[in-house]
N, C-alpha and C. Protein backbone atom coordinates (compact mmCIF):
# COMPACT_ATOMS: atom_id res chain seq x y z
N UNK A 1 -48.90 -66.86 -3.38
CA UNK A 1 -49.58 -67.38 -4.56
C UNK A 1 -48.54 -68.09 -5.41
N UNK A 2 -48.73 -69.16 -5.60
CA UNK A 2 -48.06 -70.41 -6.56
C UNK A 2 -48.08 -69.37 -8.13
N UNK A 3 -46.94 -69.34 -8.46
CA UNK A 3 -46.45 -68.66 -9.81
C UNK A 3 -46.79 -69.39 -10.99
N UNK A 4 -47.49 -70.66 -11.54
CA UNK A 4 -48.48 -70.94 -12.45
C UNK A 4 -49.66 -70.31 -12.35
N UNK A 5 -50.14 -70.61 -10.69
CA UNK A 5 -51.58 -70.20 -10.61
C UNK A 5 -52.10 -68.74 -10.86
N UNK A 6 -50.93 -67.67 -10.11
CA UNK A 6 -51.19 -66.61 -10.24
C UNK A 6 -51.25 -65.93 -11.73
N UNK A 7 -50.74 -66.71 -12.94
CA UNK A 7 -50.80 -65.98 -14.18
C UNK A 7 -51.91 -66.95 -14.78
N UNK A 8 -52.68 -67.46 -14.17
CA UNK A 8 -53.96 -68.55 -14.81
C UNK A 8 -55.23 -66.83 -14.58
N UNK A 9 -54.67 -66.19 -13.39
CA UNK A 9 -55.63 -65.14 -13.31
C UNK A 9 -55.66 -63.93 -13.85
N UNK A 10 -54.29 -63.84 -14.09
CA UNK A 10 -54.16 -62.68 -14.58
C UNK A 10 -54.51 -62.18 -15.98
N UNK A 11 -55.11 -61.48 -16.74
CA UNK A 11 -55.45 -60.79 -17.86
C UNK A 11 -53.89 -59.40 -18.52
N UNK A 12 -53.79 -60.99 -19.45
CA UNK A 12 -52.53 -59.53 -20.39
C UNK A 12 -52.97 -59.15 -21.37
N UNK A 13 -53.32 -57.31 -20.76
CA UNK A 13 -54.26 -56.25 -21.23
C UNK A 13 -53.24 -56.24 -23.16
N UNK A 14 -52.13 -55.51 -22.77
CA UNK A 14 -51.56 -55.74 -24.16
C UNK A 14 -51.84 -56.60 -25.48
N UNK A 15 -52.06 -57.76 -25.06
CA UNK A 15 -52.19 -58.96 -26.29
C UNK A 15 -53.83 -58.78 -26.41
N UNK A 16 -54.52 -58.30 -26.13
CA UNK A 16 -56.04 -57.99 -26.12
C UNK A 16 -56.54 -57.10 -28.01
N UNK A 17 -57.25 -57.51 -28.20
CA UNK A 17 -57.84 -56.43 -29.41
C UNK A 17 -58.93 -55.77 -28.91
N UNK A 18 -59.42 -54.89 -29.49
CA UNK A 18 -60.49 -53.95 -28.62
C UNK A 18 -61.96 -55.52 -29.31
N UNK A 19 -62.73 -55.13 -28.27
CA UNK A 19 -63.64 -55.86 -28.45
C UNK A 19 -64.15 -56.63 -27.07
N UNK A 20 -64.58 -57.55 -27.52
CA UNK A 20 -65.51 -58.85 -26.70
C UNK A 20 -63.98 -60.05 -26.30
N UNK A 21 -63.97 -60.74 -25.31
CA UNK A 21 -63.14 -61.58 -25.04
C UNK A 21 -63.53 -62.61 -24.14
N UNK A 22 -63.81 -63.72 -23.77
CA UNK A 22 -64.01 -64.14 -22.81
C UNK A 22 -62.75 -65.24 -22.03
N UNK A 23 -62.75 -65.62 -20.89
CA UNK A 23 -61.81 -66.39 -19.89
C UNK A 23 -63.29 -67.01 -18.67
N UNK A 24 -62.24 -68.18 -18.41
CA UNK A 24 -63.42 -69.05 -18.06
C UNK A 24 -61.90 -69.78 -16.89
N UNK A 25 -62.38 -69.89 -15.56
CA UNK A 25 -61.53 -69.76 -14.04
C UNK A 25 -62.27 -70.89 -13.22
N UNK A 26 -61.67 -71.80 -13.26
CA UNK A 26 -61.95 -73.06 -11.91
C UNK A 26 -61.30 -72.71 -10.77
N UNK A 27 -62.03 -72.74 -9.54
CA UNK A 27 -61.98 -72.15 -8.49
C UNK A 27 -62.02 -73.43 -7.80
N UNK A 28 -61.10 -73.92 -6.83
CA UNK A 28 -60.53 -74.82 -6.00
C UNK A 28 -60.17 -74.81 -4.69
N UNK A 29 -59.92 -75.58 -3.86
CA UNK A 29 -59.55 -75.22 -2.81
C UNK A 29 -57.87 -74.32 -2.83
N UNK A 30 -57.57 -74.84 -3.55
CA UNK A 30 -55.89 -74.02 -3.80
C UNK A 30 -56.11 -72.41 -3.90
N UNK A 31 -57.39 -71.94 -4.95
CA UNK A 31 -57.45 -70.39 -4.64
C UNK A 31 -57.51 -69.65 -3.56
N UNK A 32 -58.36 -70.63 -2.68
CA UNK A 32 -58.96 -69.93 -1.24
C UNK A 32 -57.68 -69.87 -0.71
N UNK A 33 -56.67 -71.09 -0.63
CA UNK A 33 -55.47 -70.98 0.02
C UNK A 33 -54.36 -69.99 -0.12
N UNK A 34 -54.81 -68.88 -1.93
CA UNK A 34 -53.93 -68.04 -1.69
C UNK A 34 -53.95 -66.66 -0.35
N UNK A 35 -55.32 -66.19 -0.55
CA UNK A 35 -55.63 -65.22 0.40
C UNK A 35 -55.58 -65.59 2.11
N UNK A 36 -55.28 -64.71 2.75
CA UNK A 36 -54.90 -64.80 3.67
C UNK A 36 -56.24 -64.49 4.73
N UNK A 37 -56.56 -64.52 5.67
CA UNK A 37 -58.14 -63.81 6.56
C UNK A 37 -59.09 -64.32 5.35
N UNK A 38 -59.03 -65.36 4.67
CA UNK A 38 -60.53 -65.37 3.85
C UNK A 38 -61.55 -65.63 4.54
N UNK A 39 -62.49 -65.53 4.18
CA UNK A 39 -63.83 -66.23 5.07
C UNK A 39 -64.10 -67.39 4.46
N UNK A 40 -63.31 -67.93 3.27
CA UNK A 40 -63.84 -69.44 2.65
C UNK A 40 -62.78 -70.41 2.89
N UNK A 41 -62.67 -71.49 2.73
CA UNK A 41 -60.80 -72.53 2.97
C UNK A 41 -61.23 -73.22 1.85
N UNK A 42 -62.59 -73.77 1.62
CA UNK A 42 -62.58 -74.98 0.52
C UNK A 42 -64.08 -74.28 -0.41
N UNK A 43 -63.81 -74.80 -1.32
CA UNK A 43 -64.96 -74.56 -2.35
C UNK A 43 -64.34 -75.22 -3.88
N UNK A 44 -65.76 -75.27 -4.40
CA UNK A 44 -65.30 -75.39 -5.87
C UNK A 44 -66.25 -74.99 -7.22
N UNK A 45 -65.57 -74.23 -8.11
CA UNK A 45 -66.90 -74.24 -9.07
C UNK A 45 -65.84 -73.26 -10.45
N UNK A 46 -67.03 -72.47 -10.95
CA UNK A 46 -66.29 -71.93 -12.17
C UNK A 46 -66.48 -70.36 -12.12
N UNK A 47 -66.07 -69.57 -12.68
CA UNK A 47 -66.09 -67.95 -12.84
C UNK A 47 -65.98 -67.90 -14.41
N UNK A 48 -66.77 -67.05 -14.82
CA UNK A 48 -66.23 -66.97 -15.84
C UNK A 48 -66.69 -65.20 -16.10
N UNK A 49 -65.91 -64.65 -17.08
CA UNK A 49 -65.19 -63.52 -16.90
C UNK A 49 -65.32 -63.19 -18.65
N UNK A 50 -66.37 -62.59 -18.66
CA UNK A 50 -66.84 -61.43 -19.94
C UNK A 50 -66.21 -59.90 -20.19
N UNK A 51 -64.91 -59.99 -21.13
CA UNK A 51 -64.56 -58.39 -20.85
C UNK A 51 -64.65 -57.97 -22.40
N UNK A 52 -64.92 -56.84 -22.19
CA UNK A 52 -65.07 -55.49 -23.48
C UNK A 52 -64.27 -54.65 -23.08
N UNK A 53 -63.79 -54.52 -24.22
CA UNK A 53 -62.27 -53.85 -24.37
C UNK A 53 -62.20 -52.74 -25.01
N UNK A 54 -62.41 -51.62 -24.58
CA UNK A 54 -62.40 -50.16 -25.48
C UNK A 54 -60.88 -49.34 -25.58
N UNK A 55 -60.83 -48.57 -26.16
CA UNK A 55 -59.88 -47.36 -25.96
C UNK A 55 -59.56 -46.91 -24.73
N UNK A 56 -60.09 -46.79 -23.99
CA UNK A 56 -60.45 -45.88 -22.45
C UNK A 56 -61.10 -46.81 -21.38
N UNK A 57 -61.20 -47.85 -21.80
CA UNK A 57 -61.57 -48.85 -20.31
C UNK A 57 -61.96 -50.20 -20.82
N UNK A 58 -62.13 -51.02 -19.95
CA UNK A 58 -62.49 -52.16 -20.10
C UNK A 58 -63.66 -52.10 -18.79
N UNK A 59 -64.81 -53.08 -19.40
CA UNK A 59 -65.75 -53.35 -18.76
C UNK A 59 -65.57 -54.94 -18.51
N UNK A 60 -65.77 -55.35 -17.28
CA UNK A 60 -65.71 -56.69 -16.86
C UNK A 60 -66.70 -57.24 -15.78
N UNK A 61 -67.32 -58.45 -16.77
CA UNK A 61 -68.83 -58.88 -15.93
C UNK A 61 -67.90 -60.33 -15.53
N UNK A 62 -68.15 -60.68 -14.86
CA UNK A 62 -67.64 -61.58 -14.02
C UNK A 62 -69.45 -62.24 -13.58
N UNK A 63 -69.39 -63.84 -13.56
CA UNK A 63 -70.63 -65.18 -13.46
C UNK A 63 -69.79 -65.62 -12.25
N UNK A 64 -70.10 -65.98 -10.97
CA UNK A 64 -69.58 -67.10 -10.31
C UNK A 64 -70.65 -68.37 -10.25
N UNK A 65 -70.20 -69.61 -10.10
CA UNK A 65 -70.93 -70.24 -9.80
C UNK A 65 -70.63 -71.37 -9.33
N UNK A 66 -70.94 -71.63 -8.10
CA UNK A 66 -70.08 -72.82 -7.38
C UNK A 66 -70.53 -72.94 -5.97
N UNK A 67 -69.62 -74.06 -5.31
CA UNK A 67 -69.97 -74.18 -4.11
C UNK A 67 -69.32 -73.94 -3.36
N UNK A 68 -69.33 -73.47 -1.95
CA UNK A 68 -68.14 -73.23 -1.22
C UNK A 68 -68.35 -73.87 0.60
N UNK A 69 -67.42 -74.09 1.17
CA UNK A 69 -67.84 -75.02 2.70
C UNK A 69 -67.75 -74.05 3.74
N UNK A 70 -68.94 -73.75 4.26
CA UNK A 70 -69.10 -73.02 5.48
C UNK A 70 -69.02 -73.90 6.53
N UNK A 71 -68.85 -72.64 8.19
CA UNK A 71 -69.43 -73.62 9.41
C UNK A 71 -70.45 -72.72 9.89
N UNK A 72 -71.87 -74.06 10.36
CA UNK A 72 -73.17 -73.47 10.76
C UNK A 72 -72.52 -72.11 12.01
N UNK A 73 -73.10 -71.20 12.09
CA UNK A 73 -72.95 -70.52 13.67
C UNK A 73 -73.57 -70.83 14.78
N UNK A 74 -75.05 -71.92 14.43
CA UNK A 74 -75.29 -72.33 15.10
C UNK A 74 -74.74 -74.21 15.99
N UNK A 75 -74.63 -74.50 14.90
CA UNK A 75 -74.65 -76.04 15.15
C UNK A 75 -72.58 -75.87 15.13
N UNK A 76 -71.88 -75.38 14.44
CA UNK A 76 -70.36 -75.73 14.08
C UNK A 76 -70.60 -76.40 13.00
N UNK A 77 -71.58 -77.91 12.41
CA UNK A 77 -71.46 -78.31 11.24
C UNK A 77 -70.85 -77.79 9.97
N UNK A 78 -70.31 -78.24 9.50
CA UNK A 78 -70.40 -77.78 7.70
C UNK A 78 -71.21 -77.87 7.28
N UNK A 79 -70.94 -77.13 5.64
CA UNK A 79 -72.04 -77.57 5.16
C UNK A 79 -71.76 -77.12 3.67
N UNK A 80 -72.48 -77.55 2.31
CA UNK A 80 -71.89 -77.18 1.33
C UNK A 80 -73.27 -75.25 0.83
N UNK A 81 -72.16 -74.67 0.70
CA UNK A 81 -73.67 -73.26 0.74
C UNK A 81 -73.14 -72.87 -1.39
N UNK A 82 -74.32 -72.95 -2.10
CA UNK A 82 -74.39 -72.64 -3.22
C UNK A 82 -74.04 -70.80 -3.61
N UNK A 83 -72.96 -70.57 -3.83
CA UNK A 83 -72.59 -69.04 -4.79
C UNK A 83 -73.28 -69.06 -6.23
N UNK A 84 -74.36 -68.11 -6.41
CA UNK A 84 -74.28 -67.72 -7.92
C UNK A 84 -74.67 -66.92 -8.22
N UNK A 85 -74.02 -65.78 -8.61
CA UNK A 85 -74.17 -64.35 -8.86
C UNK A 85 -73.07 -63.45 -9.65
N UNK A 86 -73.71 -61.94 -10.11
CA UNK A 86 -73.23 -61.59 -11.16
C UNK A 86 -72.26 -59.90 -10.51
N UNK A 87 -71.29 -59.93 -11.22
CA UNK A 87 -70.77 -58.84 -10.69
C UNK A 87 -70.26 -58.19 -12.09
N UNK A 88 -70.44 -56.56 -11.64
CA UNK A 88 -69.45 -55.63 -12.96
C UNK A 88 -68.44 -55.08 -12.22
N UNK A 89 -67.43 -55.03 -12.81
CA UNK A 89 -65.81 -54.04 -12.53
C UNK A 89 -66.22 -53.06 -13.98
N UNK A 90 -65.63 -51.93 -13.68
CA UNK A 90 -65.04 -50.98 -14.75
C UNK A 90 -63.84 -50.10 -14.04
N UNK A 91 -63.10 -50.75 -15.70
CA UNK A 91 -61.60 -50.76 -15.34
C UNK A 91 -61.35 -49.47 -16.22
N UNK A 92 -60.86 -48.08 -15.94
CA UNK A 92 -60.45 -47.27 -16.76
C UNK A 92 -58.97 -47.11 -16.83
N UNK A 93 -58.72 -46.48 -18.13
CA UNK A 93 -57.29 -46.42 -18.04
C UNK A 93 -56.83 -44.65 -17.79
N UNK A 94 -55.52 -44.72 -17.01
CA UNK A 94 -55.41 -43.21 -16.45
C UNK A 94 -54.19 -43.16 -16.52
N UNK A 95 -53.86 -42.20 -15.53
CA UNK A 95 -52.25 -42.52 -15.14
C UNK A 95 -51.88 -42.74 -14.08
N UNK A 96 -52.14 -42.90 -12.62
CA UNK A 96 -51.81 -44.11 -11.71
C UNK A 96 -53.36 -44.68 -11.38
N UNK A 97 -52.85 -45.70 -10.48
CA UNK A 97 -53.47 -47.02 -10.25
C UNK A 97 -54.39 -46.32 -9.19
N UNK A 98 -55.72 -46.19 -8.95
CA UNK A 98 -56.75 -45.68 -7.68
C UNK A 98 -57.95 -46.78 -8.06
N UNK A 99 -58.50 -46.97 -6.83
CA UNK A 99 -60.05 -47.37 -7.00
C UNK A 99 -60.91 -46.32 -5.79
N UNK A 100 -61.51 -45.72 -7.20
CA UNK A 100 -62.40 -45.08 -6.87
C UNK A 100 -63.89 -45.26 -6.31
N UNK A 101 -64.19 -47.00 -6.31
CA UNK A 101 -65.68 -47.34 -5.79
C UNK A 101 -65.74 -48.49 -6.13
N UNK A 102 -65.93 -49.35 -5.16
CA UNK A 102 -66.32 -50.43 -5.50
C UNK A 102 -66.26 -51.17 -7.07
N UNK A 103 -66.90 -50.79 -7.89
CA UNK A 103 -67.39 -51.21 -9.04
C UNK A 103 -66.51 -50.16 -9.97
N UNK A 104 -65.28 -49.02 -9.69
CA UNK A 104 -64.91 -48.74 -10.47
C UNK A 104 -62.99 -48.67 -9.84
N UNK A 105 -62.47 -48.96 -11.03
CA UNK A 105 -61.10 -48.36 -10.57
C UNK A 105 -60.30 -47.50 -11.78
N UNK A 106 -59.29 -47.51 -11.48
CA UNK A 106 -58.48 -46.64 -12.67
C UNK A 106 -56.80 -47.91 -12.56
N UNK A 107 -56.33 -47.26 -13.77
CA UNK A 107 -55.38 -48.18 -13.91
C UNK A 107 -54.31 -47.32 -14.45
N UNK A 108 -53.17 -47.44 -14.57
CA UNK A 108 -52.18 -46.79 -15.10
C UNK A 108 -52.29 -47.25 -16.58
N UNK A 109 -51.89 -46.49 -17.53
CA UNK A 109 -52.19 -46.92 -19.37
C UNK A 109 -50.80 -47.89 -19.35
N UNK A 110 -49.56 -47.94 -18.70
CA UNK A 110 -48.80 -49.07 -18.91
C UNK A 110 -48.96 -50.34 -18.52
N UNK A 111 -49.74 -50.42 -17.52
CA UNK A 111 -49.97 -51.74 -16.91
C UNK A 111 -50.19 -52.64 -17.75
N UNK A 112 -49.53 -53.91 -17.91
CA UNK A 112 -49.38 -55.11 -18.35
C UNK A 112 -50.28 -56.21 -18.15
N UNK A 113 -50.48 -56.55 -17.04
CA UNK A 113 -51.42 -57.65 -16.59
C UNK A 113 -52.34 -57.58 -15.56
N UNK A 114 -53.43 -57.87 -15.46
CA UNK A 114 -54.37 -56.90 -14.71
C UNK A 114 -55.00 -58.64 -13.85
N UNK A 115 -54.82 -58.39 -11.93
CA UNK A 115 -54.73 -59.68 -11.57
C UNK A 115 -56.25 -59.56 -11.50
N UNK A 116 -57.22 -61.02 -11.41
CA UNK A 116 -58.25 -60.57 -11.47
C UNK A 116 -59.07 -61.57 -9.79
N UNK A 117 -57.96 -62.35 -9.50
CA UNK A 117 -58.28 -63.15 -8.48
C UNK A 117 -58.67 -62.38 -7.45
N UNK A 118 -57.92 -61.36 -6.94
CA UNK A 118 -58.42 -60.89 -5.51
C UNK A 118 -60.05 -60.65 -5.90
N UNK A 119 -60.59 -59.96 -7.20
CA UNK A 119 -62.27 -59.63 -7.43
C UNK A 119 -62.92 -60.82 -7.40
N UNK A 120 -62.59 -61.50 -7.59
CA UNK A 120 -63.27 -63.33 -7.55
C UNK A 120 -63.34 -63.65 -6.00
N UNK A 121 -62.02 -63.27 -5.38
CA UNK A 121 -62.15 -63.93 -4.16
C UNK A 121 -62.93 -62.47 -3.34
N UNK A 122 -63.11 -61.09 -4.03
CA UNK A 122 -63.83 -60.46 -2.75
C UNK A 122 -65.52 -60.83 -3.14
N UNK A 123 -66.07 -60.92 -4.27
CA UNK A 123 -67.37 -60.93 -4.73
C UNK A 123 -67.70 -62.27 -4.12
N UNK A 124 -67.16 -63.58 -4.16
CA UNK A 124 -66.85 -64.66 -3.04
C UNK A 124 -67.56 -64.22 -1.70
N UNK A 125 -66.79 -63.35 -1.43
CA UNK A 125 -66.87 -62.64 0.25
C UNK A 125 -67.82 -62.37 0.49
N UNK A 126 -68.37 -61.41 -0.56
CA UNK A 126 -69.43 -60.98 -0.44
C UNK A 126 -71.23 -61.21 -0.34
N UNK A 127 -70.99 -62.84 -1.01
CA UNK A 127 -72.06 -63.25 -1.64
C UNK A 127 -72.45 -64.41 -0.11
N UNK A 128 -71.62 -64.04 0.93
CA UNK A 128 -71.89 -65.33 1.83
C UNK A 128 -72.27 -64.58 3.14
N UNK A 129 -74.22 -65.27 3.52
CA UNK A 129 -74.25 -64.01 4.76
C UNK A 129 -73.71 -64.33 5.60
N UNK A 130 -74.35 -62.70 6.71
CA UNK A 130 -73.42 -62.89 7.62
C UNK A 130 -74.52 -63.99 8.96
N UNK A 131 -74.89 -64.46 8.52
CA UNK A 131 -75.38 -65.21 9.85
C UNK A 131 -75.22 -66.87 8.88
N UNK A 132 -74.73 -67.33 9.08
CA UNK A 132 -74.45 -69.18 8.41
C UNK A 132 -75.04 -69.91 8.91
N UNK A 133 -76.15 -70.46 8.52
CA UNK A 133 -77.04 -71.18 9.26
C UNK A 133 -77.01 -73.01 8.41
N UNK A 134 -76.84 -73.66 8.88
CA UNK A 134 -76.64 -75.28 7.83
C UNK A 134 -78.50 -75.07 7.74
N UNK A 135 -78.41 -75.66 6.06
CA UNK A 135 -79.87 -75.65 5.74
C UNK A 135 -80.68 -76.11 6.71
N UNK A 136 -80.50 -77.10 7.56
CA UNK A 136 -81.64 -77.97 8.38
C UNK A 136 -82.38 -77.00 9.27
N UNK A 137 -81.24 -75.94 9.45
CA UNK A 137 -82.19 -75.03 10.27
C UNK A 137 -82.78 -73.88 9.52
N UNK A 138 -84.04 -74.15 8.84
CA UNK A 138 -84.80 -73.39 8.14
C UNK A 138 -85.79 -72.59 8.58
N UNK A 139 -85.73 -72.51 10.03
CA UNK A 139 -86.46 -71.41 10.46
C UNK A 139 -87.66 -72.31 11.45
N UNK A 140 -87.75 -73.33 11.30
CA UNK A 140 -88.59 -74.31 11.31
C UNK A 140 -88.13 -75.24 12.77
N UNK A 141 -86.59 -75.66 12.30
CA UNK A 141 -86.73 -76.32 13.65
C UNK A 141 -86.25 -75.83 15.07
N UNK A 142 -86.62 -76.03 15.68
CA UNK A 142 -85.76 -75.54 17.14
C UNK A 142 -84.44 -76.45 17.51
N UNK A 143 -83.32 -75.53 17.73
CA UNK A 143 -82.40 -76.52 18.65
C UNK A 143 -82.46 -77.64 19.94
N UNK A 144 -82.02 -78.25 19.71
CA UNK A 144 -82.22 -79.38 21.03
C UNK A 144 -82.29 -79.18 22.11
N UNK A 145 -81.36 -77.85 22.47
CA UNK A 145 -81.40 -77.28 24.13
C UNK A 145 -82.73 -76.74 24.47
N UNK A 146 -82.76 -75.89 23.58
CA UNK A 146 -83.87 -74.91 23.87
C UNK A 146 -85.43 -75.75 24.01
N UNK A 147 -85.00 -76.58 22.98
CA UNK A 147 -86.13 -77.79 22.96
C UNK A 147 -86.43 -78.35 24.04
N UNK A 148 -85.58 -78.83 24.44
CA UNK A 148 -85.47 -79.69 25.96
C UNK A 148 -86.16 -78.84 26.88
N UNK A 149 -86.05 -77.40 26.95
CA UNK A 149 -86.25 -76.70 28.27
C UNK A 149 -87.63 -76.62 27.87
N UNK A 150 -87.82 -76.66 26.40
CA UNK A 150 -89.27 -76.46 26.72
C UNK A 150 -90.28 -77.23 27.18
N UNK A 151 -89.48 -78.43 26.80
CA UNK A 151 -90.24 -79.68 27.11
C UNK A 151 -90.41 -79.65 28.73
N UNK A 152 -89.27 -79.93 29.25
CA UNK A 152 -89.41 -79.86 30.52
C UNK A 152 -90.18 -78.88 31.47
N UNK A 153 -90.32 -77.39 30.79
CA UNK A 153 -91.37 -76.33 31.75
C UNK A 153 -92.57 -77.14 31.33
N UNK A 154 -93.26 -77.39 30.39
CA UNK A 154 -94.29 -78.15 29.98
C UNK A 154 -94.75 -79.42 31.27
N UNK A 155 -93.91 -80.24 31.26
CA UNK A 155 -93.83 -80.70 32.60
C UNK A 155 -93.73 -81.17 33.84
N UNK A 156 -93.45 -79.90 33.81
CA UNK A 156 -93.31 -79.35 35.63
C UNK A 156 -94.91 -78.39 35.90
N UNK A 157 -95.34 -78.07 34.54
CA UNK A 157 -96.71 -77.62 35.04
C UNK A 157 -97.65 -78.46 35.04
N UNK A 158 -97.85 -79.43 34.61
CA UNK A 158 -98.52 -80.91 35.27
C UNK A 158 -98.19 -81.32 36.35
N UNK A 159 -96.67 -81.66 36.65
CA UNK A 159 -96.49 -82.05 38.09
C UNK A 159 -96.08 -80.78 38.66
N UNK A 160 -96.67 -80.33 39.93
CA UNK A 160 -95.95 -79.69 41.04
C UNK A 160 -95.46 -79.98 41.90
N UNK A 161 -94.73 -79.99 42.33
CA UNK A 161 -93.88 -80.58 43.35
C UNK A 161 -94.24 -80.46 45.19
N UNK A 162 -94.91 -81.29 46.04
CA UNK A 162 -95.78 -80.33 46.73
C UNK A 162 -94.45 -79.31 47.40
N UNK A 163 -93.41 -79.21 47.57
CA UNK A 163 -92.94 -78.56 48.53
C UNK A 163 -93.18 -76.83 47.71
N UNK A 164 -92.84 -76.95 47.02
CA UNK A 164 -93.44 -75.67 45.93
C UNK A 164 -94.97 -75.10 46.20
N UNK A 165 -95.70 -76.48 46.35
CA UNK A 165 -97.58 -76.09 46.81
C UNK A 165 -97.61 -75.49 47.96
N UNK A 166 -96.53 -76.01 48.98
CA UNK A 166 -96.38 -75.43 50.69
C UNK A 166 -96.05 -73.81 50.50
N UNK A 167 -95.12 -73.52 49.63
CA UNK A 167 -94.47 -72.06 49.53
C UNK A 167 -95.48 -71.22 49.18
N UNK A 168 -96.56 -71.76 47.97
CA UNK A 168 -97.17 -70.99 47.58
C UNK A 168 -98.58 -70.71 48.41
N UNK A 169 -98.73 -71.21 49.49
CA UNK A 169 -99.83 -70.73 50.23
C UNK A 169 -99.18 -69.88 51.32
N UNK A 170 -97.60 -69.67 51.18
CA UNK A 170 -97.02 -68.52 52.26
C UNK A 170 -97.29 -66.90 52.29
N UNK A 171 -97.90 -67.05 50.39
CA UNK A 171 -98.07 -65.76 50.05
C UNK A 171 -98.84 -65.00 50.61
């Protein structure tokens, strides 16, 4: 991770007042490029990142909304597939660092800067199914192969072929 980019994500808990705060995150192809095994390479759009700040935790709603470039599973095409959805973190403060569930972790009370990219890039992850289909195939059309064969049994039952007519009176 490029050492500008990585403190564009990060949240320094310290300089915070208790309360409401918001941060607002353009998401580029450069983010995808920090993580390593992502399931995304290119995309683009915005996050933006609602935190409440208590004594004892911070609550953090996180908006994505953007686009990101898949490949069909069927066809290989690309294609551009729309992200937009809402996620909560709750961040408590403790004394070491655990995540206890999905949607909750703990934090040490010294921690300084709290990164927030890897949750952007897993809710990312998450929001993209697992079967990638490019819109055109809406359920509606058939692939070309399969198409073809059908066409063709279609006919071959108009024409028979007589040597096929000879076999079938062997029965």
């Amino acid at each position: 991770m490029k050492r500008s980019e990585q403190r564009v994500f990060q949240v320094n808990i310290p300089s915070l007042k208790l309360g409401h705060h918001q941060f607002q995150y353009e998401i580029n192809d450069e983010f995808f490029g920090q993580f390593e095994n992502s399931l995304v390479d290119k995309g683009n759009g915005k996050v933006e990142l609602n935190l409440k700040l208590s004594e004892t935790m911070m609550v953090l709603d996180f908006n994505l909304d953007l686009k990101v470039e898949l490949v069909c599973d069927r066809s290989l095409d690309t294609f551009s597939y729309p992200i937009k959805t809402q996620e909560e973190l709750i961040v408590k403060f403790g004394e070491e660092n655990e995540e206890l569930s999905e949607e909750l972790i703990v934090i040490s009370e010294d921690t300084q800067l709290l990164d927030v990219a890897p949750y952007i890039q897993e809710y990312i992850g998450l929001s993209i199914p697992m079967k990638k289909l490019h819109p055109r195939y809406d359920g509606k059309e058939t692939p070309p192969l399969i198409y073809q064969t059908e066409v063709n049994e279609e006919e071959s039952k108009d024409e028979i072929d007589p040597r096929w007519e000879a076999l079938k009176k062997l029965k």
